[in-house]
C-alpha atoms as a PDB file:
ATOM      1  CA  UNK A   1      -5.064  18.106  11.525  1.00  0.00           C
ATOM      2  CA  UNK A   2      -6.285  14.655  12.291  1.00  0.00           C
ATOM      3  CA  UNK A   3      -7.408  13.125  15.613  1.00  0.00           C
ATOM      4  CA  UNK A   4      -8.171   9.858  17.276  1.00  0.00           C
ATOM      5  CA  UNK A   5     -10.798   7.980  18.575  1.00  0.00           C
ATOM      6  CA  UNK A   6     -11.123   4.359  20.011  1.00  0.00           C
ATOM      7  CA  UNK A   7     -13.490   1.295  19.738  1.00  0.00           C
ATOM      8  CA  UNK A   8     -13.863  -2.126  20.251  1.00  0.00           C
ATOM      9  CA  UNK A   9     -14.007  -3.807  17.234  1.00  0.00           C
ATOM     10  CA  UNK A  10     -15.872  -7.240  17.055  1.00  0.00           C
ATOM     11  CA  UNK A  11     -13.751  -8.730  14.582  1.00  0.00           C
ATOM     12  CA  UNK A  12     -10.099  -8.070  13.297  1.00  0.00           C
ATOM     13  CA  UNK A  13      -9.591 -10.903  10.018  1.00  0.00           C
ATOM     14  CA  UNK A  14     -11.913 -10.740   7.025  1.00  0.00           C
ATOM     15  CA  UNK A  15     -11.187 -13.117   4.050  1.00  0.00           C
ATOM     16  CA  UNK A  16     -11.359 -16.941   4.145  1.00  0.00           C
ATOM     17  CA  UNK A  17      -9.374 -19.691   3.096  1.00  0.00           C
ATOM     18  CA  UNK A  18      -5.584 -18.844   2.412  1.00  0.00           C
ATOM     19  CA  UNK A  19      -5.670 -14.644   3.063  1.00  0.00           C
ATOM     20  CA  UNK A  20      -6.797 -12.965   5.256  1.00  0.00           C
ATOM     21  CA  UNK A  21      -6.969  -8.702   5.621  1.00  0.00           C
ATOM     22  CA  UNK A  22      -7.141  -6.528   8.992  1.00  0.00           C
ATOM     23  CA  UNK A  23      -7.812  -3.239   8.850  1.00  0.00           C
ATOM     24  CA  UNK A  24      -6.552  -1.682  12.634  1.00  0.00           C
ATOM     25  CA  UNK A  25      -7.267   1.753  11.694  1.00  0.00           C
ATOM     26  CA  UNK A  26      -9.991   3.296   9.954  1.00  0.00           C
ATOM     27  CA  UNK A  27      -9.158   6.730   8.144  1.00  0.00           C
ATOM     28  CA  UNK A  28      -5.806   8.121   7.161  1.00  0.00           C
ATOM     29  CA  UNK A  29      -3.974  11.361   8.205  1.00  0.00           C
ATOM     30  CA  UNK A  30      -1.863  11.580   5.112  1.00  0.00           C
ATOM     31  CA  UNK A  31      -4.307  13.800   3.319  1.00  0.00           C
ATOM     32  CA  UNK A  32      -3.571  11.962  -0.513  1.00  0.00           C
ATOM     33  CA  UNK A  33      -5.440  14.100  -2.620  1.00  0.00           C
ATOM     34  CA  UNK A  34      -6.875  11.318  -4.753  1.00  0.00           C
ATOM     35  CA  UNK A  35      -7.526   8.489  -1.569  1.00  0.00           C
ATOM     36  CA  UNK A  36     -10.690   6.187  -2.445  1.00  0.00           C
ATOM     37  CA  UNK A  37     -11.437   5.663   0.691  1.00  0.00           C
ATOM     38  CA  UNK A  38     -12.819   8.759   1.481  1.00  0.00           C
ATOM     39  CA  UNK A  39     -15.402   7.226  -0.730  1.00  0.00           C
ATOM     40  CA  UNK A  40     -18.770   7.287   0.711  1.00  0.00           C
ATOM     41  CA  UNK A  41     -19.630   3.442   0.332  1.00  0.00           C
ATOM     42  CA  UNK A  42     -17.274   2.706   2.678  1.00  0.00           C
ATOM     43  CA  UNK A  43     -20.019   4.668   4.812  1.00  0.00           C
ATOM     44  CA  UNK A  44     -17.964   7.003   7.173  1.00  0.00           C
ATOM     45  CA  UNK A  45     -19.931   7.986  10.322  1.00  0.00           C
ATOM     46  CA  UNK A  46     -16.944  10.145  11.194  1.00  0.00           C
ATOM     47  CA  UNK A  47     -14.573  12.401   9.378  1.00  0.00           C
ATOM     48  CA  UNK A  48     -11.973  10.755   7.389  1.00  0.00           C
ATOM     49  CA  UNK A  49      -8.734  12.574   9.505  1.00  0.00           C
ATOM     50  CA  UNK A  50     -10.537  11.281  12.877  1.00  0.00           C
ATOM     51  CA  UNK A  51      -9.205   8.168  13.069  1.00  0.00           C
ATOM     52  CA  UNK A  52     -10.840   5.194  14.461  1.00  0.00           C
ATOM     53  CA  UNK A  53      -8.582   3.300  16.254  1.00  0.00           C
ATOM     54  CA  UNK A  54      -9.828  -0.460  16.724  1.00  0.00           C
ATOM     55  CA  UNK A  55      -8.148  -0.477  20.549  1.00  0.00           C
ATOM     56  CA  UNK A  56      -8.602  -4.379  20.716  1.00  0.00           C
ATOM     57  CA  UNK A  57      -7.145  -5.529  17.313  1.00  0.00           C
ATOM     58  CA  UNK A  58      -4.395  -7.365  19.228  1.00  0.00           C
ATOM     59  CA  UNK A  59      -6.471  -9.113  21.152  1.00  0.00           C
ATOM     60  CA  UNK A  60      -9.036  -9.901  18.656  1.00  0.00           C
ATOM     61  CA  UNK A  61      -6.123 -11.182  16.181  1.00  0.00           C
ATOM     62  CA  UNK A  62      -4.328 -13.259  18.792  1.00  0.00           C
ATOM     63  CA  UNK A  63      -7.606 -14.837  19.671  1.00  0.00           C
ATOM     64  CA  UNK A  64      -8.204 -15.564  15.659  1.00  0.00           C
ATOM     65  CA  UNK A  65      -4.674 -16.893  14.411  1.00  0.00           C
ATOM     66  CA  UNK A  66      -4.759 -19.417  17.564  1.00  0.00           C
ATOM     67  CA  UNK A  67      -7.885 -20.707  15.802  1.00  0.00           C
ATOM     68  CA  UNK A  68      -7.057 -21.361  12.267  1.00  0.00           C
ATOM     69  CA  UNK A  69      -5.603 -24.440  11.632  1.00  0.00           C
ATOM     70  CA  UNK A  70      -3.770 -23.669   8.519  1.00  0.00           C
ATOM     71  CA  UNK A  71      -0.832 -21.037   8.156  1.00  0.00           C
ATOM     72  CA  UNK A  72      -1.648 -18.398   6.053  1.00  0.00           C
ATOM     73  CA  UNK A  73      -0.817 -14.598   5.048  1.00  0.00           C
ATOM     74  CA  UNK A  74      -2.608 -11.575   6.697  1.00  0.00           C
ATOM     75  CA  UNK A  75      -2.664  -8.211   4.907  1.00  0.00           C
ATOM     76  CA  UNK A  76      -2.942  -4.958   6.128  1.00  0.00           C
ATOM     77  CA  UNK A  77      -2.811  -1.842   4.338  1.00  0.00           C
ATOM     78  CA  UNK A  78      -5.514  -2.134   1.867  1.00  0.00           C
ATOM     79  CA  UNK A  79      -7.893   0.834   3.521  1.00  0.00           C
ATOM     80  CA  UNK A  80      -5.766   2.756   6.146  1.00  0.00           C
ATOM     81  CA  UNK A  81      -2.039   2.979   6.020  1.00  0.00           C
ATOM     82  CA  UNK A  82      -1.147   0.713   9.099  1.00  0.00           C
ATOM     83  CA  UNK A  83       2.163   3.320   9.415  1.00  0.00           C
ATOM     84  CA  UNK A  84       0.163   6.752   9.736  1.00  0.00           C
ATOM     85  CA  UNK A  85       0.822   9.226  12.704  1.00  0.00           C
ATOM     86  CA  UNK A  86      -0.942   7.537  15.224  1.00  0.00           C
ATOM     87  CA  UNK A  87       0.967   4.723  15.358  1.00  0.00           C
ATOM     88  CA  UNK A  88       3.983   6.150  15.980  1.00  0.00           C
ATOM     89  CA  UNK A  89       2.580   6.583  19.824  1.00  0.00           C
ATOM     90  CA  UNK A  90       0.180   3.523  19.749  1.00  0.00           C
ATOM     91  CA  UNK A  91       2.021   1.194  17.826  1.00  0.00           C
ATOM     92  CA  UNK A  92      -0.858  -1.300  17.170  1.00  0.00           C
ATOM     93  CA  UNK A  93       0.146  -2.381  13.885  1.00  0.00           C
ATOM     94  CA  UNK A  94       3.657  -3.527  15.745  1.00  0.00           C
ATOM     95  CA  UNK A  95       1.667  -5.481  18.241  1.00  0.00           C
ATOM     96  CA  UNK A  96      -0.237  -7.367  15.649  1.00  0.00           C
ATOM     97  CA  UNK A  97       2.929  -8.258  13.856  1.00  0.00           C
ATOM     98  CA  UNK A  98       4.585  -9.640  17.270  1.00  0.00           C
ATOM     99  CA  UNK A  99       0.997 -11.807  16.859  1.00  0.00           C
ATOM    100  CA  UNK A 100       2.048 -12.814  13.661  1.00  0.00           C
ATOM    101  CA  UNK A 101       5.557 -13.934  14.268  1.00  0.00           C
ATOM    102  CA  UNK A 102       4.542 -15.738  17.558  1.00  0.00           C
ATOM    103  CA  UNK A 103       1.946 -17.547  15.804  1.00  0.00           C
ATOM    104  CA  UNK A 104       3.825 -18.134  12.306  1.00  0.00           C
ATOM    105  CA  UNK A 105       1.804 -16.285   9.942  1.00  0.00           C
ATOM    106  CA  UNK A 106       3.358 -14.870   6.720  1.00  0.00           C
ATOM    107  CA  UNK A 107       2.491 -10.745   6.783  1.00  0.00           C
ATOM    108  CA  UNK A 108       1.993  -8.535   3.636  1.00  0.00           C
ATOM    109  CA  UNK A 109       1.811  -4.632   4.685  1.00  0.00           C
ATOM    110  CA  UNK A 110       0.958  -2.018   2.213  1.00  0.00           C
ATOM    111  CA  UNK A 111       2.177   1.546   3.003  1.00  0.00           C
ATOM    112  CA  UNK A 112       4.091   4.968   1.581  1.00  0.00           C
ATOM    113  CA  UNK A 113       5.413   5.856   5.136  1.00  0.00           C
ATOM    114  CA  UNK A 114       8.429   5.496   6.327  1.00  0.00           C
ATOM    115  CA  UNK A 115       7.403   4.343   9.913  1.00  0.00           C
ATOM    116  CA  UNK A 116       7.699   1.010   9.154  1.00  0.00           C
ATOM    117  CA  UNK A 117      11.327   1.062   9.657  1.00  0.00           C
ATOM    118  CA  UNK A 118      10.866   1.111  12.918  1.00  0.00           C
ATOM    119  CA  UNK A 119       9.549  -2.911  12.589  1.00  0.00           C
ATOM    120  CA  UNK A 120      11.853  -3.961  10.065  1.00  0.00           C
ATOM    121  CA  UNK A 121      13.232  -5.774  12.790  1.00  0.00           C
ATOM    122  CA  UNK A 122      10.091  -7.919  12.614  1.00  0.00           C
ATOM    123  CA  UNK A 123       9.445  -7.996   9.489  1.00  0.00           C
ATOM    124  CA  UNK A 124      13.245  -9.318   8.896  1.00  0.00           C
ATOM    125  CA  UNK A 125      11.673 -12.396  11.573  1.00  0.00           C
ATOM    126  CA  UNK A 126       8.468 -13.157   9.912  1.00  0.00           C
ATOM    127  CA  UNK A 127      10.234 -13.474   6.604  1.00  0.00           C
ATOM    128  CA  UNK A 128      12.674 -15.746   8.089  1.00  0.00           C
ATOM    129  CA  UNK A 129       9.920 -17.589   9.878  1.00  0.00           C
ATOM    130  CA  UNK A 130       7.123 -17.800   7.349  1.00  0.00           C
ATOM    131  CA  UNK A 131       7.222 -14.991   4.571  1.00  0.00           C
ATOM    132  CA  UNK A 132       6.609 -11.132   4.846  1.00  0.00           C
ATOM    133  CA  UNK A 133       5.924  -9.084   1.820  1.00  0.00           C
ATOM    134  CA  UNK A 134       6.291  -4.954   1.837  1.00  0.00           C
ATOM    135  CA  UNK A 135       4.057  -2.991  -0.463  1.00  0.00           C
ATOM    136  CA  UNK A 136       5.151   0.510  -0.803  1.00  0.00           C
ATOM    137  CA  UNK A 137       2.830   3.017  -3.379  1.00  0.00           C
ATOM    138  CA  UNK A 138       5.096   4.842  -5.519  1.00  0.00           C
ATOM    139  CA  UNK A 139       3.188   7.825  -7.997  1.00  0.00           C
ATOM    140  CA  UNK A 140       5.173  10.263  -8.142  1.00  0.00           C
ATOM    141  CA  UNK A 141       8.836  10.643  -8.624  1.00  0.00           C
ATOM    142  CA  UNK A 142       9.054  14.243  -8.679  1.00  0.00           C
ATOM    143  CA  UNK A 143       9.371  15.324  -4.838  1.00  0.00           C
ATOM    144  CA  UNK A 144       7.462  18.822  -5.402  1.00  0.00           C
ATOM    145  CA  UNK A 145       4.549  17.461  -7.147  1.00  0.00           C
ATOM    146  CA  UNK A 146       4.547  14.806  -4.321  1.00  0.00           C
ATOM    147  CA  UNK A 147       4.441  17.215  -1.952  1.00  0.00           C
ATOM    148  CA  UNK A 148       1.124  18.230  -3.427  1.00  0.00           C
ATOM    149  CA  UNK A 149      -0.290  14.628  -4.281  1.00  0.00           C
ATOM    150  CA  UNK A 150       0.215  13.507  -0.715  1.00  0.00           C
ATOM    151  CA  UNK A 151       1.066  16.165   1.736  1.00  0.00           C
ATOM    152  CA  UNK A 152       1.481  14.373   5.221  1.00  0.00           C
ATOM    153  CA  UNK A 153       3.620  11.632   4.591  1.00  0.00           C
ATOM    154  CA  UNK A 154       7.399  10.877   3.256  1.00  0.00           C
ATOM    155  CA  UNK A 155       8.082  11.682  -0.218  1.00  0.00           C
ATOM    156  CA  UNK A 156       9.204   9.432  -3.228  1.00  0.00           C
ATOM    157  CA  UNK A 157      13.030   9.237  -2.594  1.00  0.00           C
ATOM    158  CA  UNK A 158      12.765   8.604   1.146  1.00  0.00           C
ATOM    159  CA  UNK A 159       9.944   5.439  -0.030  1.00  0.00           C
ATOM    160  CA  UNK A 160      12.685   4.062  -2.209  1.00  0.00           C
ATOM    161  CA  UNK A 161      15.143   4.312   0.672  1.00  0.00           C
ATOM    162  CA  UNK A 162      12.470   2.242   2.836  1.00  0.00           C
ATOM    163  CA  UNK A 163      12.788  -0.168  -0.309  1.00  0.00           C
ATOM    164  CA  UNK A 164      16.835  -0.414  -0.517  1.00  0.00           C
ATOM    165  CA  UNK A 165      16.520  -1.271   3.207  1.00  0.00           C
ATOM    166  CA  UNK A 166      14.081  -3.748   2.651  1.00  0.00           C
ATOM    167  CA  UNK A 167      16.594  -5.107  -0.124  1.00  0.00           C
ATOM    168  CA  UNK A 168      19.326  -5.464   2.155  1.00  0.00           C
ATOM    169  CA  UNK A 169      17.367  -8.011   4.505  1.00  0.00           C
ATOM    170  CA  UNK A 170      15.837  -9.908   1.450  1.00  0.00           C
ATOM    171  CA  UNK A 171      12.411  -8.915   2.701  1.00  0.00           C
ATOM    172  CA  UNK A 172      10.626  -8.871  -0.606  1.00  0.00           C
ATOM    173  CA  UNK A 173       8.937  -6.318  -2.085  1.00  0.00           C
ATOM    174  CA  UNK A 174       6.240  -5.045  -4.488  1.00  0.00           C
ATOM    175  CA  UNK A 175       5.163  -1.300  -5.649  1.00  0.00           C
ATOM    176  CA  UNK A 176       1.880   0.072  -6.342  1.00  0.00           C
ATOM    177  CA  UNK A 177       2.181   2.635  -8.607  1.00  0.00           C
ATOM    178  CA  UNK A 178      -1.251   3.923  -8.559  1.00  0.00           C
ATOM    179  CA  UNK A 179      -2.848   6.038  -8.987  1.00  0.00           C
ATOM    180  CA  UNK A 180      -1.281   7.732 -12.058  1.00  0.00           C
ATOM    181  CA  UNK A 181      -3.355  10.833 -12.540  1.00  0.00           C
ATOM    182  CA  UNK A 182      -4.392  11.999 -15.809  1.00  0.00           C
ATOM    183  CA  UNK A 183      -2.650  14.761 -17.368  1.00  0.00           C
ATOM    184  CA  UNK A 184      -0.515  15.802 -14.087  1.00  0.00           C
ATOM    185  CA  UNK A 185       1.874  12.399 -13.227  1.00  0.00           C
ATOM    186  CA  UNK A 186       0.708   9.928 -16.134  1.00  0.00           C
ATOM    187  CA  UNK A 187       4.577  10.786 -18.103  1.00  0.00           C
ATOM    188  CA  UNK A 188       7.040   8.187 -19.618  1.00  0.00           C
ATOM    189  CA  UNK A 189       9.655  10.170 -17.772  1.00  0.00           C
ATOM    190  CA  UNK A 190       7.397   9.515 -14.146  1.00  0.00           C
ATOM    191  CA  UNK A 191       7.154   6.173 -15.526  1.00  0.00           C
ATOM    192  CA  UNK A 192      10.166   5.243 -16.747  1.00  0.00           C
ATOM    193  CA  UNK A 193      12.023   7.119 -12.998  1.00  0.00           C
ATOM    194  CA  UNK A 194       9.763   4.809 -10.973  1.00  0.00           C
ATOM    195  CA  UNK A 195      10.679   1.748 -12.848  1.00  0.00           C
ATOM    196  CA  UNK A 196      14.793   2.452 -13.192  1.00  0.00           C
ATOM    197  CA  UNK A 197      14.605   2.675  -8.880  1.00  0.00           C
ATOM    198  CA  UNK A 198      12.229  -0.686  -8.999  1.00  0.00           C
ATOM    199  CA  UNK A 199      14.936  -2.576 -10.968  1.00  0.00           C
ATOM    200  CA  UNK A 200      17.668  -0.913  -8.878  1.00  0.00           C
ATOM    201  CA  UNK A 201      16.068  -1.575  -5.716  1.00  0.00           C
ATOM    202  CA  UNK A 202      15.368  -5.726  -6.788  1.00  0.00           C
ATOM    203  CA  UNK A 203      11.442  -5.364  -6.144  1.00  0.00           C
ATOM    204  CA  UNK A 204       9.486  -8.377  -6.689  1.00  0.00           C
ATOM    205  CA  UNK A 205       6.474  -6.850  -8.914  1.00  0.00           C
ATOM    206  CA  UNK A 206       4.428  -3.739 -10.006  1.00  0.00           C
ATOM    207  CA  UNK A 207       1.217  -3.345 -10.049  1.00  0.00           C
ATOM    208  CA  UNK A 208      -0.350  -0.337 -12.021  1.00  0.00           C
ATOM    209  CA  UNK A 209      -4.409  -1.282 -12.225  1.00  0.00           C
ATOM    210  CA  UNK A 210      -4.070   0.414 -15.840  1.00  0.00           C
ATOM    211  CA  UNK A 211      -2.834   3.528 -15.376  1.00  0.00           C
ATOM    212  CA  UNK A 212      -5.437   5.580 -13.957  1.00  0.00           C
ATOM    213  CA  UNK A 213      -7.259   6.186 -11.062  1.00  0.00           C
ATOM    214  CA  UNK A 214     -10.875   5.662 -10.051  1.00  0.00           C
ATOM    215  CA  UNK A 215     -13.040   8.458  -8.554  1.00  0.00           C
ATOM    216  CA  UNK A 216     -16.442   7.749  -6.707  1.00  0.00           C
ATOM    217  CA  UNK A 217     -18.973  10.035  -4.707  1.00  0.00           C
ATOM    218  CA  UNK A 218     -17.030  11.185  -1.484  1.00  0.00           C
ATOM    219  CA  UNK A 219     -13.740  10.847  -3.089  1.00  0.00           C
ATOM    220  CA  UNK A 220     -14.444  13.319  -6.494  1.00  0.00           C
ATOM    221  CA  UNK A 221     -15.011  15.852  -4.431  1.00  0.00           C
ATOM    222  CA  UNK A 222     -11.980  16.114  -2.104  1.00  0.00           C
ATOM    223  CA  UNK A 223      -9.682  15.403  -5.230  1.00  0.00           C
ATOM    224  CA  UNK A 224     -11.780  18.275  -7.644  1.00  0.00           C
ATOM    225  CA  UNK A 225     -11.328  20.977  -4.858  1.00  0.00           C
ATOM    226  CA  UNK A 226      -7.286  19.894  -4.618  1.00  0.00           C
ATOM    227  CA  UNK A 227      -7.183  20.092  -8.479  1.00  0.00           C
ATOM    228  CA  UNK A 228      -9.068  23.527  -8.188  1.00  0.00           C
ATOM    229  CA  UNK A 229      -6.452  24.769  -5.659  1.00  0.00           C
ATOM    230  CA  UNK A 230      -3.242  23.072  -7.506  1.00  0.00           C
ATOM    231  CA  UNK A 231      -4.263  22.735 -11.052  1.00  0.00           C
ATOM    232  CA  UNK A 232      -6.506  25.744 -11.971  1.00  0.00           C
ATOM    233  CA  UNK A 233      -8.884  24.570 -15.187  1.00  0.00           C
ATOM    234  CA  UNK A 234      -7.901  20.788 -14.881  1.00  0.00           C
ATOM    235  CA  UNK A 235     -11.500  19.983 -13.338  1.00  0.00           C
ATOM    236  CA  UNK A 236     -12.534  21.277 -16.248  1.00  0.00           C
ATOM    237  CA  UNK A 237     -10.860  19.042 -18.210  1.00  0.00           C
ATOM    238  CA  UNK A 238     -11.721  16.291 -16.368  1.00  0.00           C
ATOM    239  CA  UNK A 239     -15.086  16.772 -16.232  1.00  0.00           C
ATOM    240  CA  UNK A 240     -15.513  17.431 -20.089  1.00  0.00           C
ATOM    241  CA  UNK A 241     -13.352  14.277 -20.823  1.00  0.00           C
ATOM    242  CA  UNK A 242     -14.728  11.720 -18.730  1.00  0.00           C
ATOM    243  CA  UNK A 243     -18.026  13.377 -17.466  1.00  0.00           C
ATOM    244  CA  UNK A 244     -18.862  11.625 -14.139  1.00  0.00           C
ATOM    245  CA  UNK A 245     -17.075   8.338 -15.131  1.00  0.00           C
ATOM    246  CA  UNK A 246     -16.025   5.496 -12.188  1.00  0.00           C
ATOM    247  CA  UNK A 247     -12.925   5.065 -14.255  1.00  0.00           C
ATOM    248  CA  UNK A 248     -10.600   7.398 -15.238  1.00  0.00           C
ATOM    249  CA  UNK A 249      -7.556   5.816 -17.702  1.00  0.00           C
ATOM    250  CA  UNK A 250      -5.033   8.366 -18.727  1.00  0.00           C
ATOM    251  CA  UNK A 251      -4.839   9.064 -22.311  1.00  0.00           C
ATOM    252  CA  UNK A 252      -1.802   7.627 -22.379  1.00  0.00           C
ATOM    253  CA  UNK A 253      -2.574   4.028 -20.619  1.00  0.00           C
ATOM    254  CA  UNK A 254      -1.950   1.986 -24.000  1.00  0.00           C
ATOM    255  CA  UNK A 255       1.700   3.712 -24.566  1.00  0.00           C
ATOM    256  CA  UNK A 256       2.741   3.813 -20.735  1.00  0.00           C
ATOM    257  CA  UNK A 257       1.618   0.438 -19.599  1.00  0.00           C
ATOM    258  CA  UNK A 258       3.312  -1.151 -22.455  1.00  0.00           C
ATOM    259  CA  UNK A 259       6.683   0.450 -21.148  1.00  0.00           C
ATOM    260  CA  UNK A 260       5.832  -0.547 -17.482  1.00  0.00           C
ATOM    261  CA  UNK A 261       4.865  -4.289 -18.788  1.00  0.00           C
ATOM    262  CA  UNK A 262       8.242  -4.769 -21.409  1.00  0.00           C
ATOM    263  CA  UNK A 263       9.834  -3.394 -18.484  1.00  0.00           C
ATOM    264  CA  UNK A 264       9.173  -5.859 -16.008  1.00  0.00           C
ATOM    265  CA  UNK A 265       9.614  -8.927 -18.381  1.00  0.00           C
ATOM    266  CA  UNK A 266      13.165  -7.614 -19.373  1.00  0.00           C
ATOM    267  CA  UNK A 267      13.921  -7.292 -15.452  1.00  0.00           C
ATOM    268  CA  UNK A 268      11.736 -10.528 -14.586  1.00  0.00           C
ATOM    269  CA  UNK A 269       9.501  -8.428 -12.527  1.00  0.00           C
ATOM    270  CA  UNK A 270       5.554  -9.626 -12.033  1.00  0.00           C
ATOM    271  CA  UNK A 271       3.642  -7.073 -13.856  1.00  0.00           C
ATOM    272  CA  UNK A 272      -0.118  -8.368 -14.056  1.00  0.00           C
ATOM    273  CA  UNK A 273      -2.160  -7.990 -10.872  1.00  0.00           C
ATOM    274  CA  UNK A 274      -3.224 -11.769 -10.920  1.00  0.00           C
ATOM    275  CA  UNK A 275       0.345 -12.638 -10.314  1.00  0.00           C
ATOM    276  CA  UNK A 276       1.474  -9.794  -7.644  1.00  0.00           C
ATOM    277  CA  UNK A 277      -1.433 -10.981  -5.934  1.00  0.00           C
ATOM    278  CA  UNK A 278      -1.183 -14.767  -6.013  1.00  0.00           C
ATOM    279  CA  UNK A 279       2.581 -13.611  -5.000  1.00  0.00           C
ATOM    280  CA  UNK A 280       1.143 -11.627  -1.833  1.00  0.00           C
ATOM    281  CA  UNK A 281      -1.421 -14.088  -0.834  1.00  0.00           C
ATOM    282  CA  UNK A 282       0.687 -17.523  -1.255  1.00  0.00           C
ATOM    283  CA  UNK A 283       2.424 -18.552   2.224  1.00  0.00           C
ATOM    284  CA  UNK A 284       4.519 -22.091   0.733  1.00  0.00           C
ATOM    285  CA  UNK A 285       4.285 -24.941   3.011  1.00  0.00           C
ATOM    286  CA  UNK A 286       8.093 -24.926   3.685  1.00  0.00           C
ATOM    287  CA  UNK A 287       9.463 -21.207   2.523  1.00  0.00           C
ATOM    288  CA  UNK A 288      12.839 -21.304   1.840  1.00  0.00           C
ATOM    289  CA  UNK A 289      15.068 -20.793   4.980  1.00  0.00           C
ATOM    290  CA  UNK A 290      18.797 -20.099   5.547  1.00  0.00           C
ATOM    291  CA  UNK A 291      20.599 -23.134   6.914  1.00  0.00           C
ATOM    292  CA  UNK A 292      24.171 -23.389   8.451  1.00  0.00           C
ATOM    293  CA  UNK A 293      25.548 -25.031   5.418  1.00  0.00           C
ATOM    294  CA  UNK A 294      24.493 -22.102   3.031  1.00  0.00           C
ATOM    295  CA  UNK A 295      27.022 -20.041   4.986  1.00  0.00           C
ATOM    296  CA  UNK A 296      30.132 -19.814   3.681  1.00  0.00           C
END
């Protein structure tokens, strides 16, 4: 079970120039078996399910988009899921996107929960106003290994849901689908699922990082003692094929990231990360807005 507990941060925005990030949490309840954040560079002084609520990120983010003379996009999502439990009572991340609208900033959230239907109302105003991108992770298309892979938060279908809701408002959208796990999701049929609901559901790009995933001191751990409890003998595996590696690329990366790139060219979907994130991280000068005499 994960807790809370609050600070006063100094700063809210990191970044410079056109993008900027904000982390307003620090930790994650949804208990992803392979999350790098539980990695110890990030240098933790707490557990990772006691989460560190930064109290005054409104404040501190009001206080820095009234100071920046230029229009820009802010992030959030990168190290804590902006939508985890918490927020459903102390709904920080909505306050900071009221900021966002008032001040007209473009937004670009990255999440797998399903909370952030609950703001779609704002979102559906910021993209009107400036631009909003949604980034929703999508591994695993099988709903019982998801269930496993990331225990405490929505599963697969219900994310693509989030995504055909998202379609309906034209609130663009992009999909990480990553990590893809060696031996246990890395299949053209988990591939090939995931993609067939991206085309259906009109996303804007996919971003895979090579099909893979990356394991670091902190992080190894937690993810070999979920693979001893899930996948009896696959640490075993792991360790005798990639030994104590930073990078981990599924055997099949060359086959399945040659279906996930033809893919997205057929469809017209971005596909390398330079060009999802250029995508997330450009706010145009005038973005396109609905005028009375589109209207029929």
């Amino acid at each position: 079970m994960s807790s809370v507990h609050f600070v006063d941060a100094k700063g809210i925005l990191t970044g410079s120039g056109g993008y900027y990030g904000m982390n307003i949490y620090r930790g994650c309840s949804h208990g992803c078996i392979y999350c790098d954040s539980r990695s110890r560079c990030y240098q933790f002084t707490h557990p990772f399910e006691d989460i560190e609520v930064k109290q005054n990120a409104p404040e501190l983010l009001e206080k820095a988009l009234k100071s920046k003379r230029r229009k820009c996009m802010i992030g959030t999502g990168s190290m804590s899921d902006p939508y985890m439990h918490c927020e459903e009572e102390l709904r920080l991340t909505r306050k900071c996107l009221e900021i966002i609208l008032q001040n007209g900033f473009g937004a670009a959230i990255q999440t797998k929960s399903d909370r952030i239907l609950r703001d779609i109302d704002l979102l559906d105003e910021i993209n009107r106003s400036a631009k909003c991108v949604v980034q929703m992770t999508l591994t695993t298309y099988d709903d019982d290994l998801c269930r496993i892979l990331e225990p405490n938060v929505c599963n697969t279908k219900r994310r693509i849901e989030v995504l055909e809701e998202m379609q309906k408002r034209e609130i663009p959208t992009v999909v990480w689908m990553t990590p893809i796990l060696p031996f246990i999701n890395d299949t053209e049929e988990n591939i090939t699922s995931i993609l067939n609901e991206c085309i259906r559901t009109g996303v804007k790009g996919i971003m895979d990082f090579g099909v893979g995933l990356t394991l670091r001191e902190g992080d190894r751990e937690y993810y070999y003692a979920a693979l001893d409890e899930f996948f009896p003998g696959m640490k075993e595996r792991y360790i005798k094929l990639y030994g104590n590696a930073y990078e981990l690329p599924s055997p099949k990366a060359g086959e399945l990231t040659e279906i996930i790139r033809q893919t997205c060219k057929k469809n017209n979907i971005l596909s390398s990360t330079e060009e999802c994130f250029k995508y997330l991280r450009e706010l145009p000068e005038k973005y396109p807005q609905m005028s009375i005499f589109d209207l029929p």
